[in-house]
C-alpha atoms as a PDB file:
ATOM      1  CA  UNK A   1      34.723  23.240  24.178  1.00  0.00           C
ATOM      2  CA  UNK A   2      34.046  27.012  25.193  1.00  0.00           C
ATOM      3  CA  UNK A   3      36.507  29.107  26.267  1.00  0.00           C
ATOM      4  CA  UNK A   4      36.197  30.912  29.510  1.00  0.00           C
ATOM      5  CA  UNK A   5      36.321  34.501  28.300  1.00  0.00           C
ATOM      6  CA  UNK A   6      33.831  33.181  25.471  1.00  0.00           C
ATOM      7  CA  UNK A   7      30.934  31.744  28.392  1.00  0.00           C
ATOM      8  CA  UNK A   8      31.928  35.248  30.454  1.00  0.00           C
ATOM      9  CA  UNK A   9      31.540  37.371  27.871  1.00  0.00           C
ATOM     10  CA  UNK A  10      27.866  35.727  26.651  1.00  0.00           C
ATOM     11  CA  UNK A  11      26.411  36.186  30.758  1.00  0.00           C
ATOM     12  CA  UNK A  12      27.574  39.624  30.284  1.00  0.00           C
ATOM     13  CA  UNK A  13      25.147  39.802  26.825  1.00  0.00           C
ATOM     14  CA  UNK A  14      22.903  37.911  29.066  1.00  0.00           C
ATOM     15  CA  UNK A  15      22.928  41.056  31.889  1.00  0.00           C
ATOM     16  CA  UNK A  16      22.657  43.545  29.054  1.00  0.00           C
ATOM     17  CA  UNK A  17      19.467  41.857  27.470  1.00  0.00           C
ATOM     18  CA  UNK A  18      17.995  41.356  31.118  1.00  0.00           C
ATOM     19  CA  UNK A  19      18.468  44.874  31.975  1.00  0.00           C
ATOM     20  CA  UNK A  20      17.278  46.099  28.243  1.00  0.00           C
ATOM     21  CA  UNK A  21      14.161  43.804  28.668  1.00  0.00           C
ATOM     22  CA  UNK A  22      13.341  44.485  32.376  1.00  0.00           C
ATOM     23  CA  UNK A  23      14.171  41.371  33.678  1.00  0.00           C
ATOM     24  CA  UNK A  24      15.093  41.528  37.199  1.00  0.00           C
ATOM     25  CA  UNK A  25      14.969  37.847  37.664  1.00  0.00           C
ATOM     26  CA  UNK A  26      16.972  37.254  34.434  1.00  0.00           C
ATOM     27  CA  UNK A  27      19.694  39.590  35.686  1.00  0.00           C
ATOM     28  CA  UNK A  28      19.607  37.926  39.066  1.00  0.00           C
ATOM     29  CA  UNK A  29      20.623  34.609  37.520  1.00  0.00           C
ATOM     30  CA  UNK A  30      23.548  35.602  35.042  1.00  0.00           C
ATOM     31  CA  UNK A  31      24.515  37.989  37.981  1.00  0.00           C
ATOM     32  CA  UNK A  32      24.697  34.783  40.312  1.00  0.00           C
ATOM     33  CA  UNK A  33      26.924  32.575  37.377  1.00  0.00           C
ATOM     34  CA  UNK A  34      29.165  35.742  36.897  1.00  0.00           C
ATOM     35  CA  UNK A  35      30.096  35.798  40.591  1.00  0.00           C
ATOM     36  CA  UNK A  36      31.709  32.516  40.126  1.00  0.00           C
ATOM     37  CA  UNK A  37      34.414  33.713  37.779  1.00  0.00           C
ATOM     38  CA  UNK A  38      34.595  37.138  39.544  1.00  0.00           C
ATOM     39  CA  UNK A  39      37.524  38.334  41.827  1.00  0.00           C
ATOM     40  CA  UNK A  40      36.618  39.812  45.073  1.00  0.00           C
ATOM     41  CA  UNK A  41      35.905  43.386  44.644  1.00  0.00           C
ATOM     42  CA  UNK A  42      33.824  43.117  41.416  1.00  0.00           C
ATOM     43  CA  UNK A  43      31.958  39.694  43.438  1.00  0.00           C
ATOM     44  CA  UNK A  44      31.080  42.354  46.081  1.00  0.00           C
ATOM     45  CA  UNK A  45      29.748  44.403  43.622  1.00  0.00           C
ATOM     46  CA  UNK A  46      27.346  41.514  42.310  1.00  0.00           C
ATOM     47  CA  UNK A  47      26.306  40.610  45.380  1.00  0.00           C
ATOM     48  CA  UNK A  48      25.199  44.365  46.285  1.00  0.00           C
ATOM     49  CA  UNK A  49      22.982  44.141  42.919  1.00  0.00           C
ATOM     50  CA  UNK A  50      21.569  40.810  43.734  1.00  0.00           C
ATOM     51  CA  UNK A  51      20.695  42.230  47.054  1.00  0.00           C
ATOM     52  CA  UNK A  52      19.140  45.617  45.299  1.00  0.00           C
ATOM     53  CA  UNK A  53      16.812  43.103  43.343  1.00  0.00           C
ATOM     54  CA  UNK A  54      15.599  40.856  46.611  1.00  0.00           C
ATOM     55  CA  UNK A  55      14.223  44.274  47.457  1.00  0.00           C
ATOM     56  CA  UNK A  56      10.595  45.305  46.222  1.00  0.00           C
ATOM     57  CA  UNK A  57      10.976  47.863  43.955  1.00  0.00           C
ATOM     58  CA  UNK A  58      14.871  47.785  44.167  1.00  0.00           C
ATOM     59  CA  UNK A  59      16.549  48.684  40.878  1.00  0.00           C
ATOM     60  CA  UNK A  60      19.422  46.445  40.475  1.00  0.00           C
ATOM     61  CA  UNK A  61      19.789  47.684  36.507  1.00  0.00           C
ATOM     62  CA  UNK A  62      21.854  50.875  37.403  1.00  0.00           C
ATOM     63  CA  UNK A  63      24.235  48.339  39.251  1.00  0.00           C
ATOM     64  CA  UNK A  64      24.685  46.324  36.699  1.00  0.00           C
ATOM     65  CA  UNK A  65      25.393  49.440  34.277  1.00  0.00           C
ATOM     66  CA  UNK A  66      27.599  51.100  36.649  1.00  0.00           C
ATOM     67  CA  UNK A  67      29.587  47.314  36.956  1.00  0.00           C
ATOM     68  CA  UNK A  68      29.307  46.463  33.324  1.00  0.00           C
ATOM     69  CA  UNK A  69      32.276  48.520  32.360  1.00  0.00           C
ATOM     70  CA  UNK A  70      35.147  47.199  35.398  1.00  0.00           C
ATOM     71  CA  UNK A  71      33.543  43.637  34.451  1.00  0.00           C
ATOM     72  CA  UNK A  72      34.839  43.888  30.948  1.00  0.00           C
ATOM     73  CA  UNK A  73      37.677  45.251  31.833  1.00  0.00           C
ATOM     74  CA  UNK A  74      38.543  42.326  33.756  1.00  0.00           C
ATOM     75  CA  UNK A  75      37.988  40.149  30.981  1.00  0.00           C
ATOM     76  CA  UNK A  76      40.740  41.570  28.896  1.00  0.00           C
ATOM     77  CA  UNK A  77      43.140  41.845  31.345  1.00  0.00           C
ATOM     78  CA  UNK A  78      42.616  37.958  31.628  1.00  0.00           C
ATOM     79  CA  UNK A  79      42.940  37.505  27.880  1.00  0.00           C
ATOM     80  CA  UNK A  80      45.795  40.242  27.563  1.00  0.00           C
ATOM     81  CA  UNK A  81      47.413  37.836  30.161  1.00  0.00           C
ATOM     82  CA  UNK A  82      47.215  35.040  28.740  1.00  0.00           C
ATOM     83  CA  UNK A  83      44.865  33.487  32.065  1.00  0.00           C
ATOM     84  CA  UNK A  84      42.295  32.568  29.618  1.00  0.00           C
ATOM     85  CA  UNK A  85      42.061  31.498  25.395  1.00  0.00           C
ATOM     86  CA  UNK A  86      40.783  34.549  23.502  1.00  0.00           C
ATOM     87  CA  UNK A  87      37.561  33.871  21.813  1.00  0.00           C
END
């Protein structure tokens, strides 16, 4: 069975190859699966870049990369922590 961190850590792959690729849609649904392991401020933030890419033309890319970095930082606190098994 998959760790936690392990699952988190491949949607946040999954965002990086969605936004490398131009795949607004793609981005959409890892951003959607990440919310449900996010705490509330960074789940605000993942909301605001779904919303960004319900919009024509909206670029939600530059919120994922401005995210990316408090995201990962999240996931080693948990594993620092001890909240989830390291990979």
């Amino acid at each position: 069975m998959k760790s936690c961190t392990h699952n988190i850590h491949q949607l946040v792959f999954g965002a990086d190859w969605a936004c490398a690729h131009g795949d607004p849609g793609g981005l959409c649904d890892v951003v959607r699966q990440l919310s449900a392991v996010a705490p509330g401020p960074l789940d605000d933030a993942l909301a605001a870049i779904r919303d960004v890419a319900a919009v024509p033309n909206g670029d939600p890319f530059a919120g994922w990369a401005s995210l990316r970095p408090a995201m990962v930082e999240h996931l080693h606190e948990h594993v620092n922590a001890g909240r989830v098994p390291p990979r």
